[in-house]
Protein backbone atom coordinates (compact mmCIF):
# COMPACT_ATOMS: atom_id res chain seq x y z
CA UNK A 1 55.45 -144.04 -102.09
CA UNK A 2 57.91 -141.50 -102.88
CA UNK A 3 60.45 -143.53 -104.91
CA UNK A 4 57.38 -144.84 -106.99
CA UNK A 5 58.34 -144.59 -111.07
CA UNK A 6 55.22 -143.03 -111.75
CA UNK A 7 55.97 -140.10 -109.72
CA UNK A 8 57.08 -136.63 -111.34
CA UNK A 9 58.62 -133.47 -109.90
CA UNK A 10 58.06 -134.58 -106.40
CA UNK A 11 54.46 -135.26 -106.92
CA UNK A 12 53.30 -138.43 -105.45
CA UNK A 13 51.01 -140.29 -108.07
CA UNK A 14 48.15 -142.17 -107.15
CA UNK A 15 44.39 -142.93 -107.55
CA UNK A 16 41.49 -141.87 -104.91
CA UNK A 17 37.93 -143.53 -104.40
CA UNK A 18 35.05 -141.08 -104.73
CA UNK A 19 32.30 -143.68 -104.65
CA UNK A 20 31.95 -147.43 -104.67
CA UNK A 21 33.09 -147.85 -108.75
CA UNK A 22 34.18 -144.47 -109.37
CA UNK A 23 37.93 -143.66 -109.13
CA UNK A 24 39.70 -140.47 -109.46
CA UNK A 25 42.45 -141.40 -111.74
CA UNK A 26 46.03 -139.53 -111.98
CA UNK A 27 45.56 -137.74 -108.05
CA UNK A 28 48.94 -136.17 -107.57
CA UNK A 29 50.19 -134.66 -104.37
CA UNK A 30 52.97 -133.35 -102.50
CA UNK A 31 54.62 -135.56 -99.46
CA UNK A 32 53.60 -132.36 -97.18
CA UNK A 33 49.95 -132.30 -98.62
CA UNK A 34 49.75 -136.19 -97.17
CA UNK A 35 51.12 -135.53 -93.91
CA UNK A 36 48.89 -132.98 -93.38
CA UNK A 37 45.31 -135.31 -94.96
CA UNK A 38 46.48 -137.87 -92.56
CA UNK A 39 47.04 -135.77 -89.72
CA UNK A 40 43.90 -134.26 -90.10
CA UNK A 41 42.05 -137.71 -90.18
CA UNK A 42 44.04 -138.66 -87.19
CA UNK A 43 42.88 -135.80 -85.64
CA UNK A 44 39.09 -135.17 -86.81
CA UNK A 45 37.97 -138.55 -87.65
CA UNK A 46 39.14 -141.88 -85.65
C-alpha cells in the first residue's frame, strides 16, 4: 500500500465503505494510523 502512486507525503490513499453504495472517496492515512485501526479490530471485534 505504501509504494502506491496515488499516495502523497506519506499518506496512504484509499477509499472506505460507509454503507452498501456509499463510498468515502480520497480517505488518506498514515501507516501508524492503520496499524493501530487494525489492531484495534483485532483486538475489540473478531
Amino acid at each position: 500500500m505504501q509504494h502506491d502512486k496515488k499516495n502523497r507525503d506519506q499518506h496512504i490513499r484509499f477509499c472506505l465503505l460507509k454503507d452498501i453504495g456509499q463510498t468515502l472517496p480520497d480517505t488518506t492515512a498514515t501507516p501508524e494510523q492503520i496499524v493501530e485501526s487494525l489492531d484495534y479490530y483485532c483486538e475489540n471485534l473478531l
